[in-house]
Protein backbone atom coordinates (compact mmCIF):
# COMPACT_ATOMS: atom_id res chain seq x y z
CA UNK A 1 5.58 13.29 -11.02
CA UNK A 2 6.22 9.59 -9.09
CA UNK A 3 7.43 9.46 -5.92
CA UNK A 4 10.73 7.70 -5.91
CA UNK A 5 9.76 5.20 -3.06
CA UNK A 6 6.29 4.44 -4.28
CA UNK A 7 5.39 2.23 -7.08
CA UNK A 8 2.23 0.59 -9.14
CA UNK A 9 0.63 -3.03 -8.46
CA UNK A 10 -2.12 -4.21 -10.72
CA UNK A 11 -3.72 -7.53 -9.70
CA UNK A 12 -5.13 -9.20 -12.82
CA UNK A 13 -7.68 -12.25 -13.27
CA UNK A 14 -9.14 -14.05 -16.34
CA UNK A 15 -12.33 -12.10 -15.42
CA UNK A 16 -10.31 -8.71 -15.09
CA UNK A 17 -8.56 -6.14 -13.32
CA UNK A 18 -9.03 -6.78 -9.27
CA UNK A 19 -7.28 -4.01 -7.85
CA UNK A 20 -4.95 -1.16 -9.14
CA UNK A 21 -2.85 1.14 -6.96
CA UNK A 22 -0.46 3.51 -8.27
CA UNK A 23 1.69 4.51 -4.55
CA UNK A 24 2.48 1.18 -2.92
CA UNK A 25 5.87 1.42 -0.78
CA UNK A 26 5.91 -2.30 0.25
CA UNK A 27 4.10 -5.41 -1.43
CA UNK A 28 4.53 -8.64 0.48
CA UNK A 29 4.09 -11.81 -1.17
CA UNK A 30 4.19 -15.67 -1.58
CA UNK A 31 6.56 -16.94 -4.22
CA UNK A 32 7.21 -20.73 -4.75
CA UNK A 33 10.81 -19.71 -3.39
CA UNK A 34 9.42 -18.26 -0.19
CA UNK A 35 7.98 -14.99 1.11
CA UNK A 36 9.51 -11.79 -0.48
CA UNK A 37 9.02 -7.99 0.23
CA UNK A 38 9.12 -5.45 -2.52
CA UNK A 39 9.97 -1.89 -2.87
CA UNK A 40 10.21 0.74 -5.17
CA UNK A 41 12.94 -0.35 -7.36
CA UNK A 42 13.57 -3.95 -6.87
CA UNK A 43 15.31 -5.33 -9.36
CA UNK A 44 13.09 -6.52 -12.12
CA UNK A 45 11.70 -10.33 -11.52
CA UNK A 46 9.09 -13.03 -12.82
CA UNK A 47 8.18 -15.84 -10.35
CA UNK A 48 5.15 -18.43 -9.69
CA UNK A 49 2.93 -17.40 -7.10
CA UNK A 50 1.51 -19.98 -3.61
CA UNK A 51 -1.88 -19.28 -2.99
CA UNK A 52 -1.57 -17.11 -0.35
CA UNK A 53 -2.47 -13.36 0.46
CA UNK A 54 -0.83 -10.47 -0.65
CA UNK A 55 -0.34 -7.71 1.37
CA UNK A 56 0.07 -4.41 -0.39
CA UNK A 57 0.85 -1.26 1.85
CA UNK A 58 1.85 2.39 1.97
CA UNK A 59 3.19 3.01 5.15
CA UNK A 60 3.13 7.05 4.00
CA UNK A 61 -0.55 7.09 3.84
CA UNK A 62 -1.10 4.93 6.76
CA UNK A 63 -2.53 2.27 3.38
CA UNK A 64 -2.77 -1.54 3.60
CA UNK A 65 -4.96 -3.34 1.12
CA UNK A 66 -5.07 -7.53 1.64
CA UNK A 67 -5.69 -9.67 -1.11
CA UNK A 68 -6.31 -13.56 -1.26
CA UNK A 69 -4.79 -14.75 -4.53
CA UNK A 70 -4.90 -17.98 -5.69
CA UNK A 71 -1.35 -19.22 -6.93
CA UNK A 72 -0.48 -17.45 -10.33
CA UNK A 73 2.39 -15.51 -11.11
CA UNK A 74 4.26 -11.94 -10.42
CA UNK A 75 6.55 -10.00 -12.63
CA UNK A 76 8.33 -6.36 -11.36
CA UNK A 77 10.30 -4.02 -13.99
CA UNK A 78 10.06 -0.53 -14.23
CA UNK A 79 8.38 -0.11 -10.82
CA UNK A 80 5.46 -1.71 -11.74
CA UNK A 81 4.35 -4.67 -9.95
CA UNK A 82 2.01 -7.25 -11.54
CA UNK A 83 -0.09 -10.39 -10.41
CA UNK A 84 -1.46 -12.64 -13.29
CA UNK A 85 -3.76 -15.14 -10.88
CA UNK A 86 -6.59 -17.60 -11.67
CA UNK A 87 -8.88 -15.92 -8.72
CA UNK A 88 -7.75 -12.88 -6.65
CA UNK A 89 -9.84 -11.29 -4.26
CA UNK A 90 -9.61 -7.66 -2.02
CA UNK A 91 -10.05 -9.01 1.91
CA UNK A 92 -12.68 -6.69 2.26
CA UNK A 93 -14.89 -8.15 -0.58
CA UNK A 94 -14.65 -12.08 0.97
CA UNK A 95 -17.82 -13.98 2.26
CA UNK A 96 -16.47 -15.36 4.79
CA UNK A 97 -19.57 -17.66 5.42
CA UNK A 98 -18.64 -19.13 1.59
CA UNK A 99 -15.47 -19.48 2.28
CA UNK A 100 -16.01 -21.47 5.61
CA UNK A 101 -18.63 -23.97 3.69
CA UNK A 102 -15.58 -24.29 1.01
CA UNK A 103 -13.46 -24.66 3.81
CA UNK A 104 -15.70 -27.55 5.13
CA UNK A 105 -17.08 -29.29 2.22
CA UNK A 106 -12.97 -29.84 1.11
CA UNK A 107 -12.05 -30.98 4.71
CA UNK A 108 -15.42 -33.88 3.34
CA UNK A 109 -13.68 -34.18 0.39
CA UNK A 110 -10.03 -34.64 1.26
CA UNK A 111 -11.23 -37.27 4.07
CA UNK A 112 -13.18 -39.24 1.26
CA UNK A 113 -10.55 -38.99 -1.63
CA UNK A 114 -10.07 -42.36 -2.99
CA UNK A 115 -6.88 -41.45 -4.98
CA UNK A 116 -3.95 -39.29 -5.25
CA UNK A 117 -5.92 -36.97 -8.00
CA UNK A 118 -8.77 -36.89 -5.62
CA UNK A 119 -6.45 -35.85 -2.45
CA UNK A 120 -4.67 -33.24 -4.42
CA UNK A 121 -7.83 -31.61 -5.80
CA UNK A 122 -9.49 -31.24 -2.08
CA UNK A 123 -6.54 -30.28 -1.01
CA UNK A 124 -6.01 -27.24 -2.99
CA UNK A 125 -9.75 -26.18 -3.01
CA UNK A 126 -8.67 -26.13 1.55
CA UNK A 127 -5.90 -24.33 0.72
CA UNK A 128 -7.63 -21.95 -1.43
CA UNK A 129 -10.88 -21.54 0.90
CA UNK A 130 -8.59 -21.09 4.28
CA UNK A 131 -6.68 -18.53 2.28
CA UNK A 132 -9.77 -16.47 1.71
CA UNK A 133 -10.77 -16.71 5.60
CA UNK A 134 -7.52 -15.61 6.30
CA UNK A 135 -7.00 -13.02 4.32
CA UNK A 136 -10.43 -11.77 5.41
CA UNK A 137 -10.12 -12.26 8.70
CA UNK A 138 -6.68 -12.98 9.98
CA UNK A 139 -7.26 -16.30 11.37
């Protein structure tokens, strides 16, 4: 029988399931609209993810998973949470060393960018590297 403040959050990726947890109590998140909480029962929504980590928690079990997902989208209905991302990773299984060398070969690449498409590009592979080092180490 569920527990009628816990509910299920599957994190999904082109290359397969990332993480599955059936007893979250609180999933934070990054939507395009801004940061939202969920709970058991939220009303039932679809909405495009930032890249940015998810925090998924279960403040019964003293449980906090991080994850650093990379844009996407999120539906909720019928207590069941559910990320559809590009890339998604658990905190815990980040190289952080990788992720710094991202980190600094886009900073390279966003200072040489000779156009707009160029810019964007580096851009979003910084965004994506410093939101693997942050996720796995909270700076």
């Amino acid at each position: 029988m569920e527990d009628a403040h816990n509910f299920k959050v599957a994190v999904v990726t082109p290359a397969g399931k990332v993480f599955d947890y059936g007893k979250a109590t609180l999933v934070v998140l990054h939507t395009v609209s801004g940061e939202t909480g969920v709970m058991a029962n939220h009303n039932p929504f679809v909405s495009a993810l930032r890249i940015s980590e998810v925090k998924v928690k279960n403040d019964d079990e003293d449980y906090q998973e991080l994850l650093a997902v990379n844009g996407g989208f999120v539906e909720f209905t019928n207590n069941q949470l559910t990320i559809v991302a590009d890339a998604a990773e658990k905190a815990a299984d980040i190289d952080v060393n990788r992720a710094e060398t991202a980190r600094q070969r886009a900073e390279r690449r966003l200072k040489e960018a000779h156009d707009k498409r160029e810019q964007d590009r580096a851009q979003a592979a910084l965004l994506r590297a410093v939101n693997r080092i942050h996720a796995a180490t909270g700076r």
